[in-house]
N, C-alpha and C. Protein backbone atom coordinates (compact mmCIF):
# COMPACT_ATOMS: atom_id res chain seq x y z
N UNK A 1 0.82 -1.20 0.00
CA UNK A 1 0.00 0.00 0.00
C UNK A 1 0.87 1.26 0.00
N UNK A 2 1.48 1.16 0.93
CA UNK A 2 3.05 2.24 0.82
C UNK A 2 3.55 2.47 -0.15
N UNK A 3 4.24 1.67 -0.89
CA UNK A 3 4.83 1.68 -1.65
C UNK A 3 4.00 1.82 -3.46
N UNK A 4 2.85 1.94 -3.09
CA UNK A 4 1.82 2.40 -4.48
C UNK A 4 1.30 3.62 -4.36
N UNK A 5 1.76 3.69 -2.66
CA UNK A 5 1.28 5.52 -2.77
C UNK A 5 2.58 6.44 -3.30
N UNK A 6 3.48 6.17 -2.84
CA UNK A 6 5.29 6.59 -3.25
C UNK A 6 5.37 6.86 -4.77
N UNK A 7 4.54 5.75 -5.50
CA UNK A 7 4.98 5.39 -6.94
C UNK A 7 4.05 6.57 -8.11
N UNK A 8 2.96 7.27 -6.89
CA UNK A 8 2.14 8.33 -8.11
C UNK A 8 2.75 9.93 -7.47
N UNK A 9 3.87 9.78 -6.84
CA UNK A 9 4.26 10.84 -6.86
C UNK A 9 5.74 10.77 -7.82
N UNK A 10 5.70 12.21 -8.51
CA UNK A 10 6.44 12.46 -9.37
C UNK A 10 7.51 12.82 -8.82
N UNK A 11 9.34 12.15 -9.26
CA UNK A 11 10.54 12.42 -8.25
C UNK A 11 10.67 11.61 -6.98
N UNK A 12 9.80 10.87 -6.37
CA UNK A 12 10.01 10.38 -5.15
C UNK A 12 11.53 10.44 -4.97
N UNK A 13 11.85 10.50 -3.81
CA UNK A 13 12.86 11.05 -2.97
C UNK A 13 13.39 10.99 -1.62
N UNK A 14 12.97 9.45 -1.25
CA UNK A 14 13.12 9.89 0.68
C UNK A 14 14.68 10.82 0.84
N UNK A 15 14.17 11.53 2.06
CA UNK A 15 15.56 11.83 2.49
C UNK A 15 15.64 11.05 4.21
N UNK A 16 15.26 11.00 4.75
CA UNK A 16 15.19 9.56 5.62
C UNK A 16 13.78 9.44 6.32
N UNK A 17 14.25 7.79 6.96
CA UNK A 17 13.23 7.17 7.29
C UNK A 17 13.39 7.15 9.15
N UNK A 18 12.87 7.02 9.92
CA UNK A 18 12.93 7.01 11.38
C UNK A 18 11.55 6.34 12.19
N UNK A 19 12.36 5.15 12.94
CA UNK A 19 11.08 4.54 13.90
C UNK A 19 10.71 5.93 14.75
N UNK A 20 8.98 5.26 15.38
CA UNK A 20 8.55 6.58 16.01
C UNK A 20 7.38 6.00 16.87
N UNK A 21 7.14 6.40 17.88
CA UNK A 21 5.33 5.82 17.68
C UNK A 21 4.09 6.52 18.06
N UNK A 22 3.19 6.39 17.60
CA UNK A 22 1.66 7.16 17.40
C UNK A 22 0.67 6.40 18.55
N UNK A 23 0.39 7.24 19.60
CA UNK A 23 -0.19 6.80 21.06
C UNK A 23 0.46 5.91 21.38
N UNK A 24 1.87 5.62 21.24
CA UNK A 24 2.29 4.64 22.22
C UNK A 24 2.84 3.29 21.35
N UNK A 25 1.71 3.34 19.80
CA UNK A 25 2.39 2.05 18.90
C UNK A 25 3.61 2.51 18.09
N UNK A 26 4.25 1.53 17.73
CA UNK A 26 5.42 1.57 16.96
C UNK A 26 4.60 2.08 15.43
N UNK A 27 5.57 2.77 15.08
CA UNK A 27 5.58 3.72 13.69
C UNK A 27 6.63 4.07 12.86
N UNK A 28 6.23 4.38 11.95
CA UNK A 28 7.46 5.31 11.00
C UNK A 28 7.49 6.15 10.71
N UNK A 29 8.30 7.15 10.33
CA UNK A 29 8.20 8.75 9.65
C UNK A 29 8.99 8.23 8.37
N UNK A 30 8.52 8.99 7.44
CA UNK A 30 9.54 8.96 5.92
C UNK A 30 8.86 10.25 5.37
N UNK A 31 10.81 10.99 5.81
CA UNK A 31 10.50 12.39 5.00
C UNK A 31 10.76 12.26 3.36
N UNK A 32 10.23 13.19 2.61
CA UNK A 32 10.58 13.35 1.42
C UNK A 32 10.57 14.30 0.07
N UNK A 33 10.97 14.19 -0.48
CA UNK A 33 11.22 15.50 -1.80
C UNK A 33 9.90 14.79 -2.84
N UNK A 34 9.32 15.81 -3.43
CA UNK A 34 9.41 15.12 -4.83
C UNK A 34 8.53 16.31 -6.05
N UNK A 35 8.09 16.31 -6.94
CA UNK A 35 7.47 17.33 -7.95
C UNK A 35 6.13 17.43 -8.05
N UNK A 36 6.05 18.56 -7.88
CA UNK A 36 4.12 18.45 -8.02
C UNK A 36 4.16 19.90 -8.82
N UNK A 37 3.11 20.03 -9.76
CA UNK A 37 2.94 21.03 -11.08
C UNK A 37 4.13 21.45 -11.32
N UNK A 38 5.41 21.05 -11.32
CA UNK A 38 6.78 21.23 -11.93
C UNK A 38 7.78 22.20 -11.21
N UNK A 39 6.75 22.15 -9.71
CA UNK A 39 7.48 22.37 -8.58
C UNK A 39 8.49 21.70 -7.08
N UNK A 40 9.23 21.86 -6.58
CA UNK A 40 9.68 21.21 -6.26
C UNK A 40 8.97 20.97 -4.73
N UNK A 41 8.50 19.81 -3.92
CA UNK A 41 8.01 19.59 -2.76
C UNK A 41 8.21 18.92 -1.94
N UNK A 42 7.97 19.33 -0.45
CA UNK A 42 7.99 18.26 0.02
C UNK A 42 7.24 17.52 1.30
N UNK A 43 7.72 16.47 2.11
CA UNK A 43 6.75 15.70 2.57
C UNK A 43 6.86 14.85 3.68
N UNK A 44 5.74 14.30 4.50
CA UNK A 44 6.20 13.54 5.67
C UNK A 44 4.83 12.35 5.42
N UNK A 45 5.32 10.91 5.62
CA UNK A 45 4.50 10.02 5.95
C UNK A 45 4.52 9.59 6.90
N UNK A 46 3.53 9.37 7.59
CA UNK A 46 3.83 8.60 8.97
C UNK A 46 2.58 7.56 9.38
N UNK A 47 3.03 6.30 9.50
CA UNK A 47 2.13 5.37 9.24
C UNK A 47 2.53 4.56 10.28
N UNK A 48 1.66 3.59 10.57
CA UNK A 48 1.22 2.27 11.57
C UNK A 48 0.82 1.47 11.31
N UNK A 49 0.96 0.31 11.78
CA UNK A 49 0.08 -1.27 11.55
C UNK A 49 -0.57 -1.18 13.70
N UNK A 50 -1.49 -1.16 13.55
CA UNK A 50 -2.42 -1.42 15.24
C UNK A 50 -3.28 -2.41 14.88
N UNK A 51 -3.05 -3.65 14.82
CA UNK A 51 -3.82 -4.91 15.09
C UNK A 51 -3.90 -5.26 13.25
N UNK A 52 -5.10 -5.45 13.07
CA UNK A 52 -5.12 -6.01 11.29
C UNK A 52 -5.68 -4.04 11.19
N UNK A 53 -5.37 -2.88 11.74
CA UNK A 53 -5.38 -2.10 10.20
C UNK A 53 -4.11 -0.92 10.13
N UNK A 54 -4.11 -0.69 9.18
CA UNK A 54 -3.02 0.49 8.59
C UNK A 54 -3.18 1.96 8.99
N UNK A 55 -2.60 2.51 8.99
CA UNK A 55 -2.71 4.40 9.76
C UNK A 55 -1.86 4.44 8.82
N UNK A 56 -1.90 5.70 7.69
CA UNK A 56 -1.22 6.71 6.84
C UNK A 56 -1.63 7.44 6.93
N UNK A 57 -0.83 8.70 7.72
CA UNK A 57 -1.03 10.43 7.91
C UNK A 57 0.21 10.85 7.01
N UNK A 58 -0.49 11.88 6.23
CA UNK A 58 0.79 12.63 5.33
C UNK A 58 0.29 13.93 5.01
N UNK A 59 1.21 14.64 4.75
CA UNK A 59 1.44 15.87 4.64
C UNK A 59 2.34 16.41 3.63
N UNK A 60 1.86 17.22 2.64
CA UNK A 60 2.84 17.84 1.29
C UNK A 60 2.34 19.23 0.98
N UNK A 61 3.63 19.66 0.75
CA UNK A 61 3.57 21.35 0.57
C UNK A 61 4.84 21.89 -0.23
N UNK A 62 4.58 22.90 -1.12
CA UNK A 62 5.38 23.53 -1.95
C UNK A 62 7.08 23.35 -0.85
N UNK A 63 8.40 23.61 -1.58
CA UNK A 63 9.43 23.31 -0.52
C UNK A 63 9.59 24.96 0.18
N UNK A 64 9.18 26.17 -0.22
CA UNK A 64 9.38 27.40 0.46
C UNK A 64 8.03 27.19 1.36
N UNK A 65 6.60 26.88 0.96
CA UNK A 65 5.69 26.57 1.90
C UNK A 65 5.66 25.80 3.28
N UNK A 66 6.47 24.77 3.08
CA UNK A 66 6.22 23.13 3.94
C UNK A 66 6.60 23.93 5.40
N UNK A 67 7.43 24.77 5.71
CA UNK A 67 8.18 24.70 6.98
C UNK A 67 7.13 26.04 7.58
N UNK A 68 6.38 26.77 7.02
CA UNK A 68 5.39 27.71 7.36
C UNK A 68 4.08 26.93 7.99
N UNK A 69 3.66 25.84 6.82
CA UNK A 69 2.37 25.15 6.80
C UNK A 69 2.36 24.27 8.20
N UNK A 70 3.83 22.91 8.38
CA UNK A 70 3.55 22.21 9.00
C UNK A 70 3.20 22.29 10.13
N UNK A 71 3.31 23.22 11.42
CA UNK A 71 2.98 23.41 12.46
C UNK A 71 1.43 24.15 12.22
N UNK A 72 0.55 23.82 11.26
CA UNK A 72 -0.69 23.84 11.39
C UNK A 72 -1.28 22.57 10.69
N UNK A 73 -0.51 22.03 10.35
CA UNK A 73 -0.81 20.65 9.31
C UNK A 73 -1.56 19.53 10.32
C-alpha cells in the first residue's frame, strides 16, 4: 500500500526514514522530496500497523511553503 502511494508521486525522494510511535504504537516517519505542477516539494508520511489495520497520515507542501504550513498541518 506504501509503496503504491510513493509510486504516483512524481521524483520520489526519501531523504530519511525514522522509527517513532503514534499513542504509544510503533511507527514510521519517511520524510521526502518530490514534484508536483513542476514544482519542487515536500513531505512527511507517517504510518502504523495497530492490530489487522493500517494508519497513513501525510502531509505535502510547496518546498518554500512546507516549513510555514507544517505546524498547522
Amino acid at each position: 500500500m506504501l509503496n503504491a502511494f510513493t509510486q504516483q508521486l512524481q521524483s520520489y525522494n526519501p531523504i530519511r526514514s525514522i522509527s517513532t510511535t503514534i499513542a504509544g504504537n510503533p511507527a514510521n516517519k519517511t520524510e521526502f522530496t518530490f514534484m508536483s505542477n513542476g514544482q519542487e516539494a515536500r513531505g512527511i508520511l507517517l504510518f502504523s500497523i495497530i492490530g489487522d489495520k493500517f494508519y497513513l497520515l501525510s502531509y505535502g507542501a510547496a518546498k518554500y511553503s512546507y516549513p510555514v504550513l507544517l505546524p498547522t498541518a
